[in-house]
PDB file of N, CA and C in Angstrom:
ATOM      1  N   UNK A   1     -39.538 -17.181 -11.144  1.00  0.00           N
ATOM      2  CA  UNK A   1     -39.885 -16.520 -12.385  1.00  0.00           C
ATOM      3  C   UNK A   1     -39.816 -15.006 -12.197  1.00  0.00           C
ATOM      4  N   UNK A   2     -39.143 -14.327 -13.247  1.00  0.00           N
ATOM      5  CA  UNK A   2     -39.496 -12.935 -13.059  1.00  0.00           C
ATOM      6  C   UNK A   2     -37.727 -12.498 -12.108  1.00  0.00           C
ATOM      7  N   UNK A   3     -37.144 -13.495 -11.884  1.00  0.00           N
ATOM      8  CA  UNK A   3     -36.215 -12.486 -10.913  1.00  0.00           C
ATOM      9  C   UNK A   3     -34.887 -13.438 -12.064  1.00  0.00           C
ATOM     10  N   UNK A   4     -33.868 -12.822 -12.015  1.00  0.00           N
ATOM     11  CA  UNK A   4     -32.545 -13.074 -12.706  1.00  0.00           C
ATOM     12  C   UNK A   4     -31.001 -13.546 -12.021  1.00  0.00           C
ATOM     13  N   UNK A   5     -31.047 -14.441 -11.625  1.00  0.00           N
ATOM     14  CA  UNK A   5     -30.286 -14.193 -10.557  1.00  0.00           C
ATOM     15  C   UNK A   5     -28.384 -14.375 -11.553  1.00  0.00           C
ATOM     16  N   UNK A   6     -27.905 -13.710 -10.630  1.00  0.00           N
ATOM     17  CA  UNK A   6     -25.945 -13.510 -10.626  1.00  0.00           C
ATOM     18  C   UNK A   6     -25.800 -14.278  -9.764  1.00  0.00           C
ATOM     19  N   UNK A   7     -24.159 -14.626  -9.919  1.00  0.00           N
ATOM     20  CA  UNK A   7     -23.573 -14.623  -8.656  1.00  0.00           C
ATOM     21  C   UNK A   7     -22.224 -14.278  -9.539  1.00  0.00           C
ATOM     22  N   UNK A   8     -21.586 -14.396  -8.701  1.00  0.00           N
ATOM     23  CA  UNK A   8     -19.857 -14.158  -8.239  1.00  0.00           C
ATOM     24  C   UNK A   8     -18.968 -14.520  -9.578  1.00  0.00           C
ATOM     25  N   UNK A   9     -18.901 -15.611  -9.720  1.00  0.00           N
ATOM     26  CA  UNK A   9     -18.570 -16.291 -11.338  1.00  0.00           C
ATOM     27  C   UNK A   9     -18.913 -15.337 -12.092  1.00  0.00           C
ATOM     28  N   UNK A  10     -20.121 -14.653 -12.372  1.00  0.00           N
ATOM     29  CA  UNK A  10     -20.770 -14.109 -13.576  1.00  0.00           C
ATOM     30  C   UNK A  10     -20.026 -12.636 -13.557  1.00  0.00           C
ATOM     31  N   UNK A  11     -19.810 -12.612 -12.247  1.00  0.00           N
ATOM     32  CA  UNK A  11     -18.770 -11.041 -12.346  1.00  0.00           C
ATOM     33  C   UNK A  11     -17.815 -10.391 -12.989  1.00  0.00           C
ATOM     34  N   UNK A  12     -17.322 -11.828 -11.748  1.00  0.00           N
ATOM     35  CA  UNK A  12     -15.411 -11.883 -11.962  1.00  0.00           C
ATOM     36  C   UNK A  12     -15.242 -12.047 -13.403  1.00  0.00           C
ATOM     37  N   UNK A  13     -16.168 -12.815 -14.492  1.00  0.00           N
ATOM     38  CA  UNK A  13     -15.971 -12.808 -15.686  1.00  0.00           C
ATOM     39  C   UNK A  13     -15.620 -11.650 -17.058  1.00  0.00           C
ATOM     40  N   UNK A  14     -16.463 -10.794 -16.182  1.00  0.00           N
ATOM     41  CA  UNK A  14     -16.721  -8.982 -16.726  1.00  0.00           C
ATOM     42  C   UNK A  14     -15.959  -8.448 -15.861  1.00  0.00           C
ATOM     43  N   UNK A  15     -14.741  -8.163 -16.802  1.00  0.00           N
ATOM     44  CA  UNK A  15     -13.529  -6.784 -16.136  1.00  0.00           C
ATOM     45  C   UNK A  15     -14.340  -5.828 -16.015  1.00  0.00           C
ATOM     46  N   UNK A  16     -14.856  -5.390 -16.739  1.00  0.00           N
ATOM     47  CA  UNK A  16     -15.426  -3.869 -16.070  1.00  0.00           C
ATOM     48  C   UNK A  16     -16.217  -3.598 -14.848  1.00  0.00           C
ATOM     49  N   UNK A  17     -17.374  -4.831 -15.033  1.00  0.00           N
ATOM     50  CA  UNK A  17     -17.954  -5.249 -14.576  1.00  0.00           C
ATOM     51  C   UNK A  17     -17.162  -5.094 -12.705  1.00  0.00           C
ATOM     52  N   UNK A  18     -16.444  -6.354 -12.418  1.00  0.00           N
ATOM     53  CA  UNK A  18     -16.066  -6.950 -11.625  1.00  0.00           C
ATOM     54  C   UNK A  18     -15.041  -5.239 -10.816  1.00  0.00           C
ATOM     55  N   UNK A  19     -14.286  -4.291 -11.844  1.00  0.00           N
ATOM     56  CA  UNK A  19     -13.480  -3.123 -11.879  1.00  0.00           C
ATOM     57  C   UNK A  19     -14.345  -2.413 -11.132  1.00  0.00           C
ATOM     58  N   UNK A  20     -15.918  -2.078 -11.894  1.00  0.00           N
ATOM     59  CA  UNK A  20     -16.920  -1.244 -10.759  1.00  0.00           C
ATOM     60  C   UNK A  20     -17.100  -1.568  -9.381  1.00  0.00           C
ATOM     61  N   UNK A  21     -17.532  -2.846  -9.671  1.00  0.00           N
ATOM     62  CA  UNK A  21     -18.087  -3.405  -8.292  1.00  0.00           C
ATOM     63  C   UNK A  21     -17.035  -3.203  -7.058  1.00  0.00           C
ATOM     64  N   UNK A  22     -15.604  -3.445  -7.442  1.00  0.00           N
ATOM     65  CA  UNK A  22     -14.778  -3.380  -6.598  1.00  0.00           C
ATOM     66  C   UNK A  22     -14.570  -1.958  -6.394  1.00  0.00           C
ATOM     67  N   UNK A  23     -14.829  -0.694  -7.276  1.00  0.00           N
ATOM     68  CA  UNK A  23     -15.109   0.573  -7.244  1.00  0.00           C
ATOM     69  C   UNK A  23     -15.841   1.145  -5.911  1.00  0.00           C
ATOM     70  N   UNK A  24     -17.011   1.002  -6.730  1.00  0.00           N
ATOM     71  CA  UNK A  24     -18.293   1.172  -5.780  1.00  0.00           C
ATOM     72  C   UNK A  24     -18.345   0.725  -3.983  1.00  0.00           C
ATOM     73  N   UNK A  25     -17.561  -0.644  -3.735  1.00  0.00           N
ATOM     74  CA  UNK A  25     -17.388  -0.894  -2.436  1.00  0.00           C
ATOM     75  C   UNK A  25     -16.467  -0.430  -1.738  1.00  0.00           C
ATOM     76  N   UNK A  26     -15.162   0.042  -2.571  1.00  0.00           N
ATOM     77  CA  UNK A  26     -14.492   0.995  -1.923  1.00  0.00           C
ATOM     78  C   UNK A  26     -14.466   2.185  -1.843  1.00  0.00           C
ATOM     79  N   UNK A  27     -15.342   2.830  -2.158  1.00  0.00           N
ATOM     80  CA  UNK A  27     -15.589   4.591  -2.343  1.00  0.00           C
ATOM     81  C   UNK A  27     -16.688   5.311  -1.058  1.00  0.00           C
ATOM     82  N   UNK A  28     -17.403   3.822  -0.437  1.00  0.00           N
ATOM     83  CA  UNK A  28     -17.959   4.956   0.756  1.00  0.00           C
ATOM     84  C   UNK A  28     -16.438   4.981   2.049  1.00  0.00           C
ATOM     85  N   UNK A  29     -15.728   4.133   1.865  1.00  0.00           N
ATOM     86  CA  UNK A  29     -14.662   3.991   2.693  1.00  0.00           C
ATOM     87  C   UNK A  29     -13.502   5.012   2.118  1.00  0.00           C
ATOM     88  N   UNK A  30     -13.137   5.866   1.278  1.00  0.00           N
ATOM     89  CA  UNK A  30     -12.082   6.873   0.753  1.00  0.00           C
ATOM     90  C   UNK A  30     -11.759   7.658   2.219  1.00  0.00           C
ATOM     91  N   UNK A  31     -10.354   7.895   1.581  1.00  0.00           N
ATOM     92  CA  UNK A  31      -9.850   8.374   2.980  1.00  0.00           C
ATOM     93  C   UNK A  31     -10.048   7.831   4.692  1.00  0.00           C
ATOM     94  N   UNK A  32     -10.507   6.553   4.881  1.00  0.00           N
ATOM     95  CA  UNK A  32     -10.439   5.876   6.213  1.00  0.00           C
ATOM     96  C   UNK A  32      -9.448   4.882   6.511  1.00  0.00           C
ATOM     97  N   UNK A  33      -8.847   4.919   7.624  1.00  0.00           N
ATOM     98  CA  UNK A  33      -7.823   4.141   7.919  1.00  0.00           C
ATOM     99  C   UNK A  33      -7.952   2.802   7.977  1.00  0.00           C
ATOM    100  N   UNK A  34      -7.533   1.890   7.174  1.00  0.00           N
ATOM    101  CA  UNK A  34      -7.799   0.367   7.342  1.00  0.00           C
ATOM    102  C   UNK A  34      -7.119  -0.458   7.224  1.00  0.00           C
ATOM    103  N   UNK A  35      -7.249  -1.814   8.405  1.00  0.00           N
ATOM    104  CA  UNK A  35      -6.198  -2.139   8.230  1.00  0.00           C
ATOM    105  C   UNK A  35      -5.892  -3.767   7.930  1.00  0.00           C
ATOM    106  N   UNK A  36      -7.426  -4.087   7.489  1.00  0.00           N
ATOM    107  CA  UNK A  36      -7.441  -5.426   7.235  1.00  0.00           C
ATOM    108  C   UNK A  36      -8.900  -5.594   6.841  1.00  0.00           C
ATOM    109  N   UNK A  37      -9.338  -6.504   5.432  1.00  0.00           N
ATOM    110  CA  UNK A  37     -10.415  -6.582   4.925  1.00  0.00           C
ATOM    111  C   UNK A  37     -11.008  -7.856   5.626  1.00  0.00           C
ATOM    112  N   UNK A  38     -11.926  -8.123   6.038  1.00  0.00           N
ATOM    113  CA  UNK A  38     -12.896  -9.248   6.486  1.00  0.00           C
ATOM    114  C   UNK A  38     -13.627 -10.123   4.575  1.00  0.00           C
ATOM    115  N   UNK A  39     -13.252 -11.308   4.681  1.00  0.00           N
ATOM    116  CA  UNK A  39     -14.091 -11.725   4.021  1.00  0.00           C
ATOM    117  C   UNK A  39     -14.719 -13.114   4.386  1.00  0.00           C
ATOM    118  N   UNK A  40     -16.240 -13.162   4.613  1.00  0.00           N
ATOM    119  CA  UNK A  40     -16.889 -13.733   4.603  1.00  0.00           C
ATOM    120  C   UNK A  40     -16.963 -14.841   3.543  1.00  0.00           C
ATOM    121  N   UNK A  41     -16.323 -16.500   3.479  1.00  0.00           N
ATOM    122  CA  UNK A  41     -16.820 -17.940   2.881  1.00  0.00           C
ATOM    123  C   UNK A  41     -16.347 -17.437   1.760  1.00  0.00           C
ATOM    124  N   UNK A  42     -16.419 -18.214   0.193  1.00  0.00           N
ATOM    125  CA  UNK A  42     -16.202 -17.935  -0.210  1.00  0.00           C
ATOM    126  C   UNK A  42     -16.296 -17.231  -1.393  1.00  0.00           C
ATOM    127  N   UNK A  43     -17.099 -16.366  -1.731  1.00  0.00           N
ATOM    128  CA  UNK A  43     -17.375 -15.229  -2.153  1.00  0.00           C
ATOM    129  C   UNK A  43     -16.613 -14.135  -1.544  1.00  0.00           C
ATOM    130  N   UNK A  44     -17.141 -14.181  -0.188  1.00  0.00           N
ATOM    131  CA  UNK A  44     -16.165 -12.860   0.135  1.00  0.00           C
ATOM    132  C   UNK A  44     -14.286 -13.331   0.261  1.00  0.00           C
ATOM    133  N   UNK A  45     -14.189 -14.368  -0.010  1.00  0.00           N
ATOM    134  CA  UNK A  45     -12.950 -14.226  -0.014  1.00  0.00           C
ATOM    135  C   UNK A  45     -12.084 -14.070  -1.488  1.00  0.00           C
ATOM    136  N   UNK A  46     -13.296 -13.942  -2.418  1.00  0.00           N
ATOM    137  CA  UNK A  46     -12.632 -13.076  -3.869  1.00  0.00           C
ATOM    138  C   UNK A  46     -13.142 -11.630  -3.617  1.00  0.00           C
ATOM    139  N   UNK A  47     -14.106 -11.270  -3.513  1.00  0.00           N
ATOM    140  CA  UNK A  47     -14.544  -9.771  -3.043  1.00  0.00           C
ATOM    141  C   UNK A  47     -13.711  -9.046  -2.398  1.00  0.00           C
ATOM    142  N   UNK A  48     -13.624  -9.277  -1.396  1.00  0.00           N
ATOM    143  CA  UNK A  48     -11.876  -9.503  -0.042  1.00  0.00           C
ATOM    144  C   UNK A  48     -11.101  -9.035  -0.871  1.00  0.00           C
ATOM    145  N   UNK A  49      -9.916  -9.955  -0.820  1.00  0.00           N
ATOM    146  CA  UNK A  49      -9.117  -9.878  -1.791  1.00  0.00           C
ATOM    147  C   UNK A  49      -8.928  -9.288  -2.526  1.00  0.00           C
ATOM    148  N   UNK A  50     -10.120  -8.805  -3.536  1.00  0.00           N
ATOM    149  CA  UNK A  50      -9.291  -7.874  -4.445  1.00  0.00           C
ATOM    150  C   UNK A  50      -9.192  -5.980  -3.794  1.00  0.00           C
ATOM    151  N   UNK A  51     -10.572  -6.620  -2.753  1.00  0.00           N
ATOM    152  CA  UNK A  51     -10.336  -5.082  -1.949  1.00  0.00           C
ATOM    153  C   UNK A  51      -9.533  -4.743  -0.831  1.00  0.00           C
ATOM    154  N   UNK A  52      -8.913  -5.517  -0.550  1.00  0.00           N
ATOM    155  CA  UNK A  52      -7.502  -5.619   0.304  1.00  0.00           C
ATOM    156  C   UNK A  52      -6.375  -5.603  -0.888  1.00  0.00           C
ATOM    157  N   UNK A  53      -6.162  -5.929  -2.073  1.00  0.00           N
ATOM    158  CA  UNK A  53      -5.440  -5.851  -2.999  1.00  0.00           C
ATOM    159  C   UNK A  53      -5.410  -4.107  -3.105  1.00  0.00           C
ATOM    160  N   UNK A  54      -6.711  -3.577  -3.749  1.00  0.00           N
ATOM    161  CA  UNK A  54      -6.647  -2.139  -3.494  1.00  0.00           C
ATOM    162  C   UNK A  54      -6.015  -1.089  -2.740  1.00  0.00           C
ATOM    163  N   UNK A  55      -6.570  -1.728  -1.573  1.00  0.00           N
ATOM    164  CA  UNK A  55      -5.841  -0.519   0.173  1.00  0.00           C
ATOM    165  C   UNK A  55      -4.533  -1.149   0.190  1.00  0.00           C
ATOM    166  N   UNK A  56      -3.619  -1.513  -0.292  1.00  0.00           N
ATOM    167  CA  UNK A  56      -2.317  -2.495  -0.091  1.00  0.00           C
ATOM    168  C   UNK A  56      -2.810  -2.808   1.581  1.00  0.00           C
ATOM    169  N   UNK A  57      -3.272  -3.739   1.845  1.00  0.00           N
ATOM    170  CA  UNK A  57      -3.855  -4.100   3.431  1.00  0.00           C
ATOM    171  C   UNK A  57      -4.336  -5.731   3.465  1.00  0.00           C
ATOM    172  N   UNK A  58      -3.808  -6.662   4.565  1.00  0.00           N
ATOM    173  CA  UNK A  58      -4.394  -7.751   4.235  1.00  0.00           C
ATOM    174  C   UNK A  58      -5.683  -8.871   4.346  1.00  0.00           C
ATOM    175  N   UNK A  59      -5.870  -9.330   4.059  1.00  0.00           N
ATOM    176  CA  UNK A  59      -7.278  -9.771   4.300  1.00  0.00           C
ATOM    177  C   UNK A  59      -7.683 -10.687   4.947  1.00  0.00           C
ATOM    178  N   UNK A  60      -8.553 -11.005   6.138  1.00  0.00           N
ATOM    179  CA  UNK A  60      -9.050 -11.807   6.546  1.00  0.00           C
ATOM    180  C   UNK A  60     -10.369 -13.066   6.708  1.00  0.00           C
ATOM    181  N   UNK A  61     -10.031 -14.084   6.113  1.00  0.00           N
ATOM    182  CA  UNK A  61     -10.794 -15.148   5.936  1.00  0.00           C
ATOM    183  C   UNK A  61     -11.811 -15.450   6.602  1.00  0.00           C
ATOM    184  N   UNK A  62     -12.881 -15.434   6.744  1.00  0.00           N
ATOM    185  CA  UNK A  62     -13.809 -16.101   7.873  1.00  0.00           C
ATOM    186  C   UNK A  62     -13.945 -17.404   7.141  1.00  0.00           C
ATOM    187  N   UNK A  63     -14.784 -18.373   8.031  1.00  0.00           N
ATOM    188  CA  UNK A  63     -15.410 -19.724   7.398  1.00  0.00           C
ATOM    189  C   UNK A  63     -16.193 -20.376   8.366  1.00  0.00           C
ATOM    190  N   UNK A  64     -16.903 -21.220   8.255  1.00  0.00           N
ATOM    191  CA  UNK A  64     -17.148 -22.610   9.198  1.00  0.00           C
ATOM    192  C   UNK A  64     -15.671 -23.087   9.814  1.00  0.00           C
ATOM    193  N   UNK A  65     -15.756 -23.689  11.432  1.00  0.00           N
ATOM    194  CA  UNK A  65     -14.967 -24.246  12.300  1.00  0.00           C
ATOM    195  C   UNK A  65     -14.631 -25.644  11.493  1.00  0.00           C
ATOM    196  N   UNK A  66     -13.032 -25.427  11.420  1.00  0.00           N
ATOM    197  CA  UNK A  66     -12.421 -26.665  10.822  1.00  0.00           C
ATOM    198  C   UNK A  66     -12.105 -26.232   9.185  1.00  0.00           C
ATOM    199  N   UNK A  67     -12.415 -25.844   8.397  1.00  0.00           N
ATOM    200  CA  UNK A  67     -12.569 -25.497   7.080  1.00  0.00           C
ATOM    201  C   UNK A  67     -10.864 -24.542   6.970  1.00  0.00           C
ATOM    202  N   UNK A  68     -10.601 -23.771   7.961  1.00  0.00           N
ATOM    203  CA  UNK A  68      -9.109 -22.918   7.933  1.00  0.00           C
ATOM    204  C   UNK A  68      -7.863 -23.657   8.420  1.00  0.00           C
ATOM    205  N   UNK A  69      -7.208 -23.578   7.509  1.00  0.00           N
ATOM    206  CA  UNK A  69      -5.833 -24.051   8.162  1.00  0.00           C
ATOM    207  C   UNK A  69      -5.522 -23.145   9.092  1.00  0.00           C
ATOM    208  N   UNK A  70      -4.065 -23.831   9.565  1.00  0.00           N
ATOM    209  CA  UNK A  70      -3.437 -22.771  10.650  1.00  0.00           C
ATOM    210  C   UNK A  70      -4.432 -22.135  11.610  1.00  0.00           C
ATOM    211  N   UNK A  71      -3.655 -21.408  12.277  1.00  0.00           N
ATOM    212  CA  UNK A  71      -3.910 -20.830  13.937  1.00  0.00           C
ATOM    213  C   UNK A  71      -5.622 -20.309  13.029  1.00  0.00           C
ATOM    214  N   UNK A  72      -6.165 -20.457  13.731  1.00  0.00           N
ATOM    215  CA  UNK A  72      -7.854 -19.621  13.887  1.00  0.00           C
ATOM    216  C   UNK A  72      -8.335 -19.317  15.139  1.00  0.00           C
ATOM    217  N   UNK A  73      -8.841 -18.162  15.323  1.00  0.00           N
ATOM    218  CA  UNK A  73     -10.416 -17.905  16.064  1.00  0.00           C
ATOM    219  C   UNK A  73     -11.380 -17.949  16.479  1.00  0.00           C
ATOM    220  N   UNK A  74     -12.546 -18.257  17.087  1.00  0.00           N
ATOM    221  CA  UNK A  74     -13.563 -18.749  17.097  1.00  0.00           C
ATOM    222  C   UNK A  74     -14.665 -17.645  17.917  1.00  0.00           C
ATOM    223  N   UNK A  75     -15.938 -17.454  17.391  1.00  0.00           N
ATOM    224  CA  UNK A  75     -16.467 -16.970  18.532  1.00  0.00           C
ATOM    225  C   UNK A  75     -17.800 -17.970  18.144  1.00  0.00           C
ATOM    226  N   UNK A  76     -18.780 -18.291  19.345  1.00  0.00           N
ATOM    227  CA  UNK A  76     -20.304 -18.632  19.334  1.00  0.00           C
ATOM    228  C   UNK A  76     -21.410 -17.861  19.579  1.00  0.00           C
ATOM    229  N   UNK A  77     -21.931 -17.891  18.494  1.00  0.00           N
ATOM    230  CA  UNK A  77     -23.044 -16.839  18.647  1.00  0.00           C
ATOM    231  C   UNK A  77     -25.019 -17.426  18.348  1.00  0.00           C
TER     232      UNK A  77
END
C-alpha cells in the first residue's frame, strides 16, 4: 500500500517516456569510449539494446547458465 510500482512494459509503452529514460542513462557516460553495452536478463536486455542502439556499439546479454544460445561464458560467484 502506498508504493506504485512500474516496470519495463509500462515504459517501453511511453515514447517519451521510454526516449528520456534512455536519455538520462546515457548522459553521465557523454564523451566515453565504449565498446559494448552489458545487459542484465531480461529487462536489461531491452534497456541494453536500445542503449547500444544509441553508441552504434553492440550489446551484451547476460542470463542464467543454459538460457543463451551459442558460445557463452561463465563465471561463479
Amino acid at each position: 500500500e502506498g508504493i506504485m510500482f512500474r516496470d519495463v512494459p509500462t515504459l517501453c509503452a511511453d515514447p517519451r517516456g521510454f526516449r528520456s529514460c534512455i536519455e538520462q542513462l546515457l548522459h553521465p557516460y557523454a564523451g566515453e569510449q565504449i565498446d559494448k553495452v552489458v545487459g542484465l536478463e531480461a529487462r536489461g536486455f531491452i534497456i541494453g539494446g536500445a542503449i547500444a542502439h544509441q553508441l552504434s556499439v553492440g550489446v551484451v546479454p547476460i542470463r542464467k547458465k543454459g538460457k543463451l544460445p551459442g558460445k557463452t561464458l561463465s563465471q561463479d560467484y
